[in-house]
C-alpha atoms as a PDB file:
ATOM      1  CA  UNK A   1     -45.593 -19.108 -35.572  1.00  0.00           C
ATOM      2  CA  UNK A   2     -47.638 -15.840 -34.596  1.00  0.00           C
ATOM      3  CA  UNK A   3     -48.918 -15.789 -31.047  1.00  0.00           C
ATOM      4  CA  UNK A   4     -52.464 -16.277 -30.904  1.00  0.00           C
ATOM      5  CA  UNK A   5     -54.843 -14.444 -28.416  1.00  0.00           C
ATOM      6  CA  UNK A   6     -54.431 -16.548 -25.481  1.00  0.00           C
ATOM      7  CA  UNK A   7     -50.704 -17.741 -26.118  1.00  0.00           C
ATOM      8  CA  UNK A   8     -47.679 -16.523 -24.034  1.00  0.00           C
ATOM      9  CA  UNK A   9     -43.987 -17.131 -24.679  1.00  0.00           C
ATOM     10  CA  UNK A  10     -42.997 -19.394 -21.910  1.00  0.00           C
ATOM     11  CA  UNK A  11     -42.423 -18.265 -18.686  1.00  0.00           C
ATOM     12  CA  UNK A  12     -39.067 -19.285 -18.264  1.00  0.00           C
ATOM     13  CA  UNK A  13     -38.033 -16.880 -21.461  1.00  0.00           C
ATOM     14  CA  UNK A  14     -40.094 -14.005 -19.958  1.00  0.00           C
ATOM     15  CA  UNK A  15     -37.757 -14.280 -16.382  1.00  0.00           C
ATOM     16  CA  UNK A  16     -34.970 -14.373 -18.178  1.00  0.00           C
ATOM     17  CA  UNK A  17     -35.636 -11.099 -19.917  1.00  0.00           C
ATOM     18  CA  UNK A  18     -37.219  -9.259 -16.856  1.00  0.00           C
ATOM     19  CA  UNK A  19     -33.880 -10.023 -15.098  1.00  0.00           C
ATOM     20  CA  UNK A  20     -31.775  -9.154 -17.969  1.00  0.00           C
ATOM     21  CA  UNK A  21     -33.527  -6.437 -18.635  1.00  0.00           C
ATOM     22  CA  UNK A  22     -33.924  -4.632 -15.024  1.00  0.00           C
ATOM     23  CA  UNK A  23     -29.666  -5.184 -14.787  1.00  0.00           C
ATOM     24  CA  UNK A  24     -29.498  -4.734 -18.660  1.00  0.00           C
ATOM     25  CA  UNK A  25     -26.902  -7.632 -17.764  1.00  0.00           C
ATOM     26  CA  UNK A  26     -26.728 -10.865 -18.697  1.00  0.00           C
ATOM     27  CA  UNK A  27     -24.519 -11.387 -16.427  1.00  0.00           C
ATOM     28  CA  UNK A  28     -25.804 -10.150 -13.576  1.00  0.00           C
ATOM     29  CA  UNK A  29     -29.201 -11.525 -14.523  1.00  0.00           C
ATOM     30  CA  UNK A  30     -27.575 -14.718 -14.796  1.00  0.00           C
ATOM     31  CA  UNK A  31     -26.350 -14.442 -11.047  1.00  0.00           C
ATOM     32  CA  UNK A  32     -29.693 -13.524  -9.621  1.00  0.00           C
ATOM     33  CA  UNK A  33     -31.568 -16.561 -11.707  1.00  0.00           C
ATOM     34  CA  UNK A  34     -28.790 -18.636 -10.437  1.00  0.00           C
ATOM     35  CA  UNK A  35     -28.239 -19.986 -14.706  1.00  0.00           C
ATOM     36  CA  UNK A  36     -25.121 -19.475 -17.061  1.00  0.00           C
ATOM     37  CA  UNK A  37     -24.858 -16.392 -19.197  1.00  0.00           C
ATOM     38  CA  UNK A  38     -25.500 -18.470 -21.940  1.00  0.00           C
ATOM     39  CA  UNK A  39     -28.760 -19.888 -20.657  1.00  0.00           C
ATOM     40  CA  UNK A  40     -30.025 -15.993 -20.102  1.00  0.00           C
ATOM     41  CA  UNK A  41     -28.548 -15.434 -23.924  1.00  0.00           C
ATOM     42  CA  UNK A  42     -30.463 -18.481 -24.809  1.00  0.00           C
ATOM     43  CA  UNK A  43     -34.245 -17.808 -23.467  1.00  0.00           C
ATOM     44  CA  UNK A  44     -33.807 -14.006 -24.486  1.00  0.00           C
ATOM     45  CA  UNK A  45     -32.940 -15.237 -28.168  1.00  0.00           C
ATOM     46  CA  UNK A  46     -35.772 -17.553 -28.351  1.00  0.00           C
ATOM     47  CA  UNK A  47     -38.225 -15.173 -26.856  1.00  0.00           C
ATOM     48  CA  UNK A  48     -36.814 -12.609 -29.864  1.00  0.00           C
ATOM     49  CA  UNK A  49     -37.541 -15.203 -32.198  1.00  0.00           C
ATOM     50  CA  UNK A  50     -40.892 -15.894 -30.519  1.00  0.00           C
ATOM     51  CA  UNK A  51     -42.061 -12.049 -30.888  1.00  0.00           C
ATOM     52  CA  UNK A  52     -39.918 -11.661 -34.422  1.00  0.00           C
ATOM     53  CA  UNK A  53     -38.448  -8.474 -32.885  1.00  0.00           C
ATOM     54  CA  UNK A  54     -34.979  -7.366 -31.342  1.00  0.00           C
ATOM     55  CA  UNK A  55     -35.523  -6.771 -27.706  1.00  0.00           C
ATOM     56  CA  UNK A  56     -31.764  -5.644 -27.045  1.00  0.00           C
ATOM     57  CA  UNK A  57     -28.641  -4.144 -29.317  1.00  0.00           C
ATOM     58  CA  UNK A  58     -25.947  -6.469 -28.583  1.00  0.00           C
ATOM     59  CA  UNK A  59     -22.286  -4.632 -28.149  1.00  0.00           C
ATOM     60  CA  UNK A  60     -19.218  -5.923 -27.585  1.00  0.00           C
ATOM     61  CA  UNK A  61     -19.399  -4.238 -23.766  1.00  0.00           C
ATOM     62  CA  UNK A  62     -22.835  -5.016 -23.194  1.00  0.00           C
ATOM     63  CA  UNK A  63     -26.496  -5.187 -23.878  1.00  0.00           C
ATOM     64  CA  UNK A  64     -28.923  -2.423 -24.325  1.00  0.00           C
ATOM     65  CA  UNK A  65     -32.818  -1.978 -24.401  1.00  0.00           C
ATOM     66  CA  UNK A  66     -34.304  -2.177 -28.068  1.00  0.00           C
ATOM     67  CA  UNK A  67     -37.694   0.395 -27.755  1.00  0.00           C
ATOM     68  CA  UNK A  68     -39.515  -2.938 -28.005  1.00  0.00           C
ATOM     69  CA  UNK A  69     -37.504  -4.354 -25.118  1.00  0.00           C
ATOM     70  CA  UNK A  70     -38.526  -1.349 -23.027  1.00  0.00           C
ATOM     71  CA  UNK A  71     -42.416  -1.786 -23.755  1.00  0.00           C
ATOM     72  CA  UNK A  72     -41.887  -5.350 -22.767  1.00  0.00           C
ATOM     73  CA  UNK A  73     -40.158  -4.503 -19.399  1.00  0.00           C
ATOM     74  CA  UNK A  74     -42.675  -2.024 -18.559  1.00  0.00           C
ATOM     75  CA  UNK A  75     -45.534  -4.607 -19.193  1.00  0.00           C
ATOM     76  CA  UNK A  76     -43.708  -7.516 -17.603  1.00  0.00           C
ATOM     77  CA  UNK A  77     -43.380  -5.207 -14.457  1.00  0.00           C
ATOM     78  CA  UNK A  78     -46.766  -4.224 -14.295  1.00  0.00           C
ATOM     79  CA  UNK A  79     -48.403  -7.748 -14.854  1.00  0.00           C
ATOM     80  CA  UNK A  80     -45.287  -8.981 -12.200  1.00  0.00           C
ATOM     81  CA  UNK A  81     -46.660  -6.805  -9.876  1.00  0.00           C
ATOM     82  CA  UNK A  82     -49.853  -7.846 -10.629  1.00  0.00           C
ATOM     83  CA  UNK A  83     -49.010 -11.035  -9.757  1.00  0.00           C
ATOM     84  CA  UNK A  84     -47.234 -10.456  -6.592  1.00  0.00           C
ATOM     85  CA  UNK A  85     -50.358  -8.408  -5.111  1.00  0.00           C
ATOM     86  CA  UNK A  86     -52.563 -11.225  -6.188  1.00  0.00           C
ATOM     87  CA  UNK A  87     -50.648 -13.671  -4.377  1.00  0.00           C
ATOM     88  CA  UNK A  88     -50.138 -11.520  -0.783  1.00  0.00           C
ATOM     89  CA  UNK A  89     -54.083 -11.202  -1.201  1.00  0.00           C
ATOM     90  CA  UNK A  90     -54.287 -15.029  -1.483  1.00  0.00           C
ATOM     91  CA  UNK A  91     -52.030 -15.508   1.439  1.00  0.00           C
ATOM     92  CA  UNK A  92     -53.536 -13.015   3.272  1.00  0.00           C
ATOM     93  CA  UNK A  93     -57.051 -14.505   2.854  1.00  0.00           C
ATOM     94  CA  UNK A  94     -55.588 -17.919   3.845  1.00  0.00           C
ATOM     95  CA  UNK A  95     -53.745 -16.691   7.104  1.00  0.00           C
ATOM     96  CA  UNK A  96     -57.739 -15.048   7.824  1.00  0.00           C
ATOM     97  CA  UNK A  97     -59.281 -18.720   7.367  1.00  0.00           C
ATOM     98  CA  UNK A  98     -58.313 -19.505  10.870  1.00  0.00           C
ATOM     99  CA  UNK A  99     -58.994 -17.842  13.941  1.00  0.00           C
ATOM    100  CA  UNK A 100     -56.378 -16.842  17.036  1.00  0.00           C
ATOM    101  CA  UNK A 101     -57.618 -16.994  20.228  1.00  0.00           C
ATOM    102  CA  UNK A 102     -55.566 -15.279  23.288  1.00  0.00           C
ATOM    103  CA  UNK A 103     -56.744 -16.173  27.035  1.00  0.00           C
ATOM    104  CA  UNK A 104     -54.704 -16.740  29.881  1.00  0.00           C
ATOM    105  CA  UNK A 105     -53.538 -20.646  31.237  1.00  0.00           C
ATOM    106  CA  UNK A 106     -56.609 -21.112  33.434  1.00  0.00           C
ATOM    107  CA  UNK A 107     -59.410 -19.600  31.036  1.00  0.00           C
ATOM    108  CA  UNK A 108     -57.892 -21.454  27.878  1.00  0.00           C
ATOM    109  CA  UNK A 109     -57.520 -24.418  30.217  1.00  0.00           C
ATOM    110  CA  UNK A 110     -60.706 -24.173  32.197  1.00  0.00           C
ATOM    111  CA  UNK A 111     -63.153 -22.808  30.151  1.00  0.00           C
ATOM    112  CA  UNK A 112     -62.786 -22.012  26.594  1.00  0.00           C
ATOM    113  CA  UNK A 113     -61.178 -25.846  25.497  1.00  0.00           C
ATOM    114  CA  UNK A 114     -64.087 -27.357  26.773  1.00  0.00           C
ATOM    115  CA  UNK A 115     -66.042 -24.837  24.452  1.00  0.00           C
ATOM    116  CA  UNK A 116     -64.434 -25.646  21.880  1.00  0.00           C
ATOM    117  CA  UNK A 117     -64.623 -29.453  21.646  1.00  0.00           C
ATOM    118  CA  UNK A 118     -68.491 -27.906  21.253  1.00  0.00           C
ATOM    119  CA  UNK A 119     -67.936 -25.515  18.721  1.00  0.00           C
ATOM    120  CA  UNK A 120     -66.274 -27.677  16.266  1.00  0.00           C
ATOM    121  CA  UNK A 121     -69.243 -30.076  16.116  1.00  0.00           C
ATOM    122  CA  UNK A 122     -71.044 -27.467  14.664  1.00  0.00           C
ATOM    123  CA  UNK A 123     -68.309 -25.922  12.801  1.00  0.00           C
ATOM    124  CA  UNK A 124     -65.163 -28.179  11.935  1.00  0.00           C
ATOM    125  CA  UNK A 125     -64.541 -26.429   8.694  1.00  0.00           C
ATOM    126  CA  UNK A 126     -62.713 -23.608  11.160  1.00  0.00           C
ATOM    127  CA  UNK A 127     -59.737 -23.708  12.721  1.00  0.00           C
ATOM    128  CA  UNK A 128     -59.085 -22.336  15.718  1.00  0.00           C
ATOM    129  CA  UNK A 129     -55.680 -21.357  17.484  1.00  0.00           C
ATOM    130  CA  UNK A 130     -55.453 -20.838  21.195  1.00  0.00           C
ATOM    131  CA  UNK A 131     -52.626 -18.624  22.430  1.00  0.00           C
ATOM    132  CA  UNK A 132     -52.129 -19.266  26.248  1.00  0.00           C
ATOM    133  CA  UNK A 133     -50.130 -16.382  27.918  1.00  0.00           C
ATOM    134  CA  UNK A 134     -50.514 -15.185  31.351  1.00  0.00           C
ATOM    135  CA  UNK A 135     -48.164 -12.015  30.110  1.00  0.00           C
ATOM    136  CA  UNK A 136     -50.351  -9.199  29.236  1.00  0.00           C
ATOM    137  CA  UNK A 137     -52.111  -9.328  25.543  1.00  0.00           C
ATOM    138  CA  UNK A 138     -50.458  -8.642  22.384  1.00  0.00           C
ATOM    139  CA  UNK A 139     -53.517  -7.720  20.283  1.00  0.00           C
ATOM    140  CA  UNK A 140     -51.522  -8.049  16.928  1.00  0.00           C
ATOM    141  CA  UNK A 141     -51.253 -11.491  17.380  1.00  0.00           C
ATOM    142  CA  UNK A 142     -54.758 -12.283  17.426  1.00  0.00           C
ATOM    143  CA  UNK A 143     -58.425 -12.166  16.356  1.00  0.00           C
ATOM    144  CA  UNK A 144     -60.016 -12.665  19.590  1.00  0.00           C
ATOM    145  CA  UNK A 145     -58.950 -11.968  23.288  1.00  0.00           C
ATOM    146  CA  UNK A 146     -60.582 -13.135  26.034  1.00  0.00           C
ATOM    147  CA  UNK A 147     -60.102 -11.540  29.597  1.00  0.00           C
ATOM    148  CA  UNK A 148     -60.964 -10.963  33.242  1.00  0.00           C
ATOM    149  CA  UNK A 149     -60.880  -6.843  33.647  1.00  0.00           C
ATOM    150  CA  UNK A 150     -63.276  -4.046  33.760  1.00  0.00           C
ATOM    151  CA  UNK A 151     -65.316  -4.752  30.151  1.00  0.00           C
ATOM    152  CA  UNK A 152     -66.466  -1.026  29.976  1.00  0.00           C
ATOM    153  CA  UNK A 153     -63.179   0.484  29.142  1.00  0.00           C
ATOM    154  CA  UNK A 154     -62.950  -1.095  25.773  1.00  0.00           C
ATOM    155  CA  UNK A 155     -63.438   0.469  22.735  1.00  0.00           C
ATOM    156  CA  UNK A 156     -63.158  -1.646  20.514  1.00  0.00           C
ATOM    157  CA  UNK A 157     -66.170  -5.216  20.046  1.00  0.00           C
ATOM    158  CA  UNK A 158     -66.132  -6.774  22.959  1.00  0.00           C
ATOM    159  CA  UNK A 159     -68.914  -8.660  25.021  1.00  0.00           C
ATOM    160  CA  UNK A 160     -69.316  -9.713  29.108  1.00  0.00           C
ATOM    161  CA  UNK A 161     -68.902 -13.748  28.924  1.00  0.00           C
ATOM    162  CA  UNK A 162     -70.356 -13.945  32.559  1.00  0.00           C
ATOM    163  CA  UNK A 163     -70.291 -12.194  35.816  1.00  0.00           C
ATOM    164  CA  UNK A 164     -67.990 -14.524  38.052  1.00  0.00           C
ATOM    165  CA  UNK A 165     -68.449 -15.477  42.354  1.00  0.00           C
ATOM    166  CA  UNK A 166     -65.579 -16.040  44.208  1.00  0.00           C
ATOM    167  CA  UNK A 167     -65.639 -19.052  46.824  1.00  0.00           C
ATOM    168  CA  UNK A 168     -63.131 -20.928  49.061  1.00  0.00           C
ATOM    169  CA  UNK A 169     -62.054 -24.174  47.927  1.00  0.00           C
ATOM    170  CA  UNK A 170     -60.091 -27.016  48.858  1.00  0.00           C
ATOM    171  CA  UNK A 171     -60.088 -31.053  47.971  1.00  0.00           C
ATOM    172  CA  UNK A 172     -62.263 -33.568  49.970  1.00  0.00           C
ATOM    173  CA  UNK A 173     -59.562 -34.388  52.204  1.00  0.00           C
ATOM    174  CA  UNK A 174     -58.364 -31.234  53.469  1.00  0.00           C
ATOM    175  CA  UNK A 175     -62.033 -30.446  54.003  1.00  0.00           C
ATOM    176  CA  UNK A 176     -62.026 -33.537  56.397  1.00  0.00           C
ATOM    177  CA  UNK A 177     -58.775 -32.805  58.127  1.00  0.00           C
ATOM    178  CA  UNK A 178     -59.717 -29.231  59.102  1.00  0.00           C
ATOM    179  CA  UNK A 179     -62.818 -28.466  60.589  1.00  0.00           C
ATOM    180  CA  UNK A 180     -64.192 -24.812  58.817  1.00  0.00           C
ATOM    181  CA  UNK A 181     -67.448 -23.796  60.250  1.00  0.00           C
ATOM    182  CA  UNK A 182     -67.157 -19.822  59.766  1.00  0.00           C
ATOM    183  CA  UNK A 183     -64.831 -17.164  57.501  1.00  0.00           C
ATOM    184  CA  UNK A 184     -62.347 -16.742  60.894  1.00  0.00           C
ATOM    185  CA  UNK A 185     -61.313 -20.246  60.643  1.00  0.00           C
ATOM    186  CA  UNK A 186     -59.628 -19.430  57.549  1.00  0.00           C
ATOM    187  CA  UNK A 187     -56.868 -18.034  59.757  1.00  0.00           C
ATOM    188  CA  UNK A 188     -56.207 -21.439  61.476  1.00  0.00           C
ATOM    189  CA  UNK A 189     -55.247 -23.616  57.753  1.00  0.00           C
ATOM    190  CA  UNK A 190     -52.620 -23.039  54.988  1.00  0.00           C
ATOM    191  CA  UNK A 191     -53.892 -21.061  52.151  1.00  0.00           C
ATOM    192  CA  UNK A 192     -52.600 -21.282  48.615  1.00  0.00           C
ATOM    193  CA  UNK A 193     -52.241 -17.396  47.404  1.00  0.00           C
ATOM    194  CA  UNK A 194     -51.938 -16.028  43.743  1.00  0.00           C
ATOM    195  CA  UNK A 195     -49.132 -13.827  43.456  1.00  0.00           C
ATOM    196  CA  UNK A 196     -49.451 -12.333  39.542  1.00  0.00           C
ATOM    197  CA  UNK A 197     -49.277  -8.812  39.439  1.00  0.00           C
ATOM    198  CA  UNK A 198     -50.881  -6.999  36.435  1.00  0.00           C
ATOM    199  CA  UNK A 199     -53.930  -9.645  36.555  1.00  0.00           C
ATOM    200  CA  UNK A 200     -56.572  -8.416  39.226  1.00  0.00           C
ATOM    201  CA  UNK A 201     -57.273 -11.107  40.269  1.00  0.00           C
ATOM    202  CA  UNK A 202     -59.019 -11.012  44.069  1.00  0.00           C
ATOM    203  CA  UNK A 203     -56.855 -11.899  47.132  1.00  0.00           C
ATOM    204  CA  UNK A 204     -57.655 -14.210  49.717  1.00  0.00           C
ATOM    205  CA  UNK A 205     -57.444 -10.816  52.206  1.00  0.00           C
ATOM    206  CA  UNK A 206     -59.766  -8.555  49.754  1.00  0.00           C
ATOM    207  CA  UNK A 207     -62.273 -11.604  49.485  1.00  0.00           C
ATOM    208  CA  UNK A 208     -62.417 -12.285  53.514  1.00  0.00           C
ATOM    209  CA  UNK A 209     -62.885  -8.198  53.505  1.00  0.00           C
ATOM    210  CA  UNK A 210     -65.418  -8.165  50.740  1.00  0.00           C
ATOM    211  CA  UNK A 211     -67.129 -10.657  53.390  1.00  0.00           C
ATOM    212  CA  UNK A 212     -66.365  -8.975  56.709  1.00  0.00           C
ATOM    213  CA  UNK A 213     -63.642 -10.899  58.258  1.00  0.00           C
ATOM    214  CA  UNK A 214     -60.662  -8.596  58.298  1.00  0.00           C
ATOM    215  CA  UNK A 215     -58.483 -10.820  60.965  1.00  0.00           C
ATOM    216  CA  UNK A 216     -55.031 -12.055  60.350  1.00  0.00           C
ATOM    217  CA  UNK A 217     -54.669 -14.782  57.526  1.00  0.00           C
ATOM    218  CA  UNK A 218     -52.131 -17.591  56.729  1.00  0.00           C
ATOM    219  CA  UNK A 219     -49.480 -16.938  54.091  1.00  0.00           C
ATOM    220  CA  UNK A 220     -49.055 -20.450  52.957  1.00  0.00           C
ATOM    221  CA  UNK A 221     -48.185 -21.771  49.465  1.00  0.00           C
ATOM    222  CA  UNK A 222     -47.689 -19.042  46.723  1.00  0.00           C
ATOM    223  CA  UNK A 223     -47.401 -19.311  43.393  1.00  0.00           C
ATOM    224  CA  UNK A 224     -47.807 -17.003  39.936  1.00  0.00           C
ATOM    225  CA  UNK A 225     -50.626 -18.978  37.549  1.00  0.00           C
ATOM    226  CA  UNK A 226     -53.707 -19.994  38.722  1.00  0.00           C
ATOM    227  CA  UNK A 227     -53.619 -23.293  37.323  1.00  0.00           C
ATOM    228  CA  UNK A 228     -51.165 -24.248  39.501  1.00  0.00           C
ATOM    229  CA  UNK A 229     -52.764 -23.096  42.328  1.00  0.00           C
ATOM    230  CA  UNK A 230     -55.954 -25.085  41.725  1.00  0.00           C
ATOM    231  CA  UNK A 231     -53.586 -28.317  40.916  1.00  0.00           C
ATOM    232  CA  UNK A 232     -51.911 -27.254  44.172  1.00  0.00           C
ATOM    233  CA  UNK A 233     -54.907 -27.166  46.372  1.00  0.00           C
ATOM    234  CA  UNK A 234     -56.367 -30.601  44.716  1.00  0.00           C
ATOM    235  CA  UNK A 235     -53.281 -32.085  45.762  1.00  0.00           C
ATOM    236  CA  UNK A 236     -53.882 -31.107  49.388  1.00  0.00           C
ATOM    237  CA  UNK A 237     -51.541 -28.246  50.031  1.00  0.00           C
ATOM    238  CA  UNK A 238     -54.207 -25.839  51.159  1.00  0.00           C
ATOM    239  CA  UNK A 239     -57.631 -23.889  50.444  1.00  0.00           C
ATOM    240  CA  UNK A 240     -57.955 -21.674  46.941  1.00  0.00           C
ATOM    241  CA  UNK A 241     -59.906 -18.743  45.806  1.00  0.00           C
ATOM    242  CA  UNK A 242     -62.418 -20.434  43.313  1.00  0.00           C
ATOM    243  CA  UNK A 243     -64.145 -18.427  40.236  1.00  0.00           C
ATOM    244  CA  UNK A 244     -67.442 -20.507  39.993  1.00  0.00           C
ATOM    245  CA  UNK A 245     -67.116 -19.775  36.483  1.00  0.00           C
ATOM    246  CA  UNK A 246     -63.783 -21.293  35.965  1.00  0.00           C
ATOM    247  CA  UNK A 247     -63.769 -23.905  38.582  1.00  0.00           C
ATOM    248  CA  UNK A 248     -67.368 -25.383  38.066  1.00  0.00           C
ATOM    249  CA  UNK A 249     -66.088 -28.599  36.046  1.00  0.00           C
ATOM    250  CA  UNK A 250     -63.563 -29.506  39.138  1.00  0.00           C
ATOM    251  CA  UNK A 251     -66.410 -28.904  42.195  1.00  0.00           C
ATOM    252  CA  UNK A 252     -68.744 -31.124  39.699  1.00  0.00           C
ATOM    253  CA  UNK A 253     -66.367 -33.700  39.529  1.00  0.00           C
ATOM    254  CA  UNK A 254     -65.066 -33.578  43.318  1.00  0.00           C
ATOM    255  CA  UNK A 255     -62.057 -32.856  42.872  1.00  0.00           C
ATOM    256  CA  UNK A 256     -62.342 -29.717  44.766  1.00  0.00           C
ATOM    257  CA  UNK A 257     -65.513 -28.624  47.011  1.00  0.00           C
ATOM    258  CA  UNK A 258     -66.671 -25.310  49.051  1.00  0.00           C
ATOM    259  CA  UNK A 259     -65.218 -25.127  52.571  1.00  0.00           C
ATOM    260  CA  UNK A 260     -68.145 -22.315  53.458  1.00  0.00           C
ATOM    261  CA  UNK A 261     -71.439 -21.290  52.214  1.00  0.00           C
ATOM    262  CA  UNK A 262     -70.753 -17.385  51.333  1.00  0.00           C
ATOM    263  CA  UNK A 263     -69.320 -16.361  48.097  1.00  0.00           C
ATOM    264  CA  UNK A 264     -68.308 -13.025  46.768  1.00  0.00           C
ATOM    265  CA  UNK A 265     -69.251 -10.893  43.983  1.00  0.00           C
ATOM    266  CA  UNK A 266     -65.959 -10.931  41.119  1.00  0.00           C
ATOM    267  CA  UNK A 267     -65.581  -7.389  41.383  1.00  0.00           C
ATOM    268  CA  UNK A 268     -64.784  -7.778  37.270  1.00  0.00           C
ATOM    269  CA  UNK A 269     -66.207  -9.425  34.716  1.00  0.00           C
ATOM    270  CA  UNK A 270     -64.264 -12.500  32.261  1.00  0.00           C
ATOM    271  CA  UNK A 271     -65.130 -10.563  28.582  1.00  0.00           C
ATOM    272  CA  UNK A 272     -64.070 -11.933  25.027  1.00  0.00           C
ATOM    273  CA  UNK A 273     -63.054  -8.673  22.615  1.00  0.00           C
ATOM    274  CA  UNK A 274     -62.956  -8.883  19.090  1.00  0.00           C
ATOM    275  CA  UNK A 275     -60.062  -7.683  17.697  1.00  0.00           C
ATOM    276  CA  UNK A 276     -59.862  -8.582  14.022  1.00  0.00           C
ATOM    277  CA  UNK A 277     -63.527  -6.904  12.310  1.00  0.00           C
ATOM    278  CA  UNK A 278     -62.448  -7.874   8.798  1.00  0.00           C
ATOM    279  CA  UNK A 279     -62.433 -11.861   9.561  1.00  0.00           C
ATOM    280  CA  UNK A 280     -66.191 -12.985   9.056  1.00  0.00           C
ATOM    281  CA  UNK A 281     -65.046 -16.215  10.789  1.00  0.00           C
ATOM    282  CA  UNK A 282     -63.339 -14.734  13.444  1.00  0.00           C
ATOM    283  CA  UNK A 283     -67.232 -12.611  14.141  1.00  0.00           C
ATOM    284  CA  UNK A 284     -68.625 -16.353  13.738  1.00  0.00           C
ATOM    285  CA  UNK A 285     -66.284 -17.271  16.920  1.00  0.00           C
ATOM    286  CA  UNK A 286     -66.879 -14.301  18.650  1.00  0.00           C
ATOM    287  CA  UNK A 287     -70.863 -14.510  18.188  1.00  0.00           C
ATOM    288  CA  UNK A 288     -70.567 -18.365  18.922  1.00  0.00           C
ATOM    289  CA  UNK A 289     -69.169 -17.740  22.295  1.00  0.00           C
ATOM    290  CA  UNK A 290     -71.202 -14.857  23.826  1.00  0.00           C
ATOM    291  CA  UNK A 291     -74.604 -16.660  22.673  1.00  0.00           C
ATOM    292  CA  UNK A 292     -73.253 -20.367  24.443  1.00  0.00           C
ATOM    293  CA  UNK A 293     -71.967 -18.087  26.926  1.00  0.00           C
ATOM    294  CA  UNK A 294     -75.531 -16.579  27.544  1.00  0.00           C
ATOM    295  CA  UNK A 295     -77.535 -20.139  26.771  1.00  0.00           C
ATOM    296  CA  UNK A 296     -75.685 -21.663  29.867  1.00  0.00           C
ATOM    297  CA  UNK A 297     -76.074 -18.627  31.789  1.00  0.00           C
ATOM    298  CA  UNK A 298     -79.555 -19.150  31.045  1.00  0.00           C
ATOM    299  CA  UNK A 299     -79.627 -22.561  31.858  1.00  0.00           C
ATOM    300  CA  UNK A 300     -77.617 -22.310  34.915  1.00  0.00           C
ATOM    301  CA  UNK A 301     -80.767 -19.841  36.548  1.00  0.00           C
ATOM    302  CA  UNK A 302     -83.945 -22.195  35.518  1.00  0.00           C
END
């Protein structure tokens, strides 16, 4: 029966020949389509029968292209290739449907979760990975970053989030058992530092500096990730550096309050870059977040 206009040989028949074709092997074609010999000899026979033309000379050593069987190779390449790119595109646009998010353990934790749980109210259709490292940024592995540096030396997208003010914390009952009145009886009570080089993050000496207390200070409990120094001073173990910005949802709650009244200007900013232009959802994220960012802000002042 003559193939009509919109009627392919099966694709089964079409394999086998590609294979057989590329080795001119049987054999070998066999091998790589994990079938008999015979089963190759089969679907190329069928597919012969199918196009009522020879598509290989068959010798006694071996097989060997028929002119027709070379057009069809050519094509079946081509439209295989086709197919292939078609198919990384698909992939590619499906890997692009959700959005990466880098941030380090305390902002993930801290800030942009609870942000979240808001943002997929509104948009639930997209999905959203968070990648929590406190060891650099790999900017491959995501759409969106979001970071606590100096926001002006980026060149790619990237926005200010908010302009942080750095406080001393501790829980309720250390505030009780030590009596804090001004910045020099810091030096009397334990104080939890942050030891995490590479992050910039503001010392408990540079913020009683920034404030103009330069005496001597406690060394305390020390520890690498922020987090844990927040859990560690709501457990008691000593006073924090807070970033009002970060730490707001544990003074509202009272799990951790101020131990004095001045704060400090963050001398850097927390900024969210956008990394990956070509995703119009990852934009959507990125847009989402600097206007709630700015609508609280906005709030926060009235």
């Amino acid at each position: 029966m003559p193939i009509g206009p919109y009627e392919l040989p099966p694709l089964s028949s079409l394999i086998s020949f590609e294979a057989a074709a590329r080795h001119v092997s049987f054999k070998q074609a066999a091998t790589e389509l994990n079938v008999t010999p015979a089963a190759i000899s089969h679907q190329v026979k069928a597919l012969e029968v199918e196009l009522n033309c020879a598509l290989f000379h068959r010798h006694h050593r071996g097989v060997e292209l028929t002119e027709s069987g070379a057009y069809l190779l050519v094509a079946l390449q081509r439209g295989f290739e086709g197919i292939s790119e078609a198919l990384k595109q698909l992939r590619s646009q499906y890997d692009r449907s959700g959005v990466t998010i880098r941030s380090s353990t305390a902002v993930s934790s801290l800030w942009l979760t609870p942000r979240l749980a808001q943002f997929w109210k509104s948009y639930g259709h997209i999905s959203v990975t968070q990648v929590v490292t406190d060891l650099g940024y790999d900017t491959q592995k995501c759409d969106i970053s979001i970071r606590y540096g100096d926001a002006s030396r980026e060149r790619g997208t990237s926005q200010v989030l908010f302009r942080d003010r750095i406080m001393a914390l501790a829980s309720p009952q250390f505030v009780q058992q030590h009596k804090i009145d001004q910045l020099q009886d810091l030096s009397k009570v334990p104080l939890i530092h942050l030891d995490a080089p590479g992050t910039d993050w503001t010392g408990w000496q540079e913020w009683a500096a920034g404030l103009g207390y330069s005496g001597s200070l406690k060394s305390g409990h020390r520890v690498n990730n922020y987090t844990i120094a927040l859990q560690a001073a709501q457990d008691d173990m000593g006073a924090v550096l807070g970033w009002e910005g970060l730490t707001a949802g544990l003074i509202t709650s009272g799990k951790l309050t101020k131990l004095l009244p001045q704060t400090l200007s963050a001398p850097l900013d927390f900024y969210v870059v956008l990394h990956n232009t070509s995703s119009d959802r990852a934009a959507l994220v990125f847009n989402w977040l600097v206007e709630d960012s700015i609508s609280r802000s906005n709030f926060n002042e009235c």
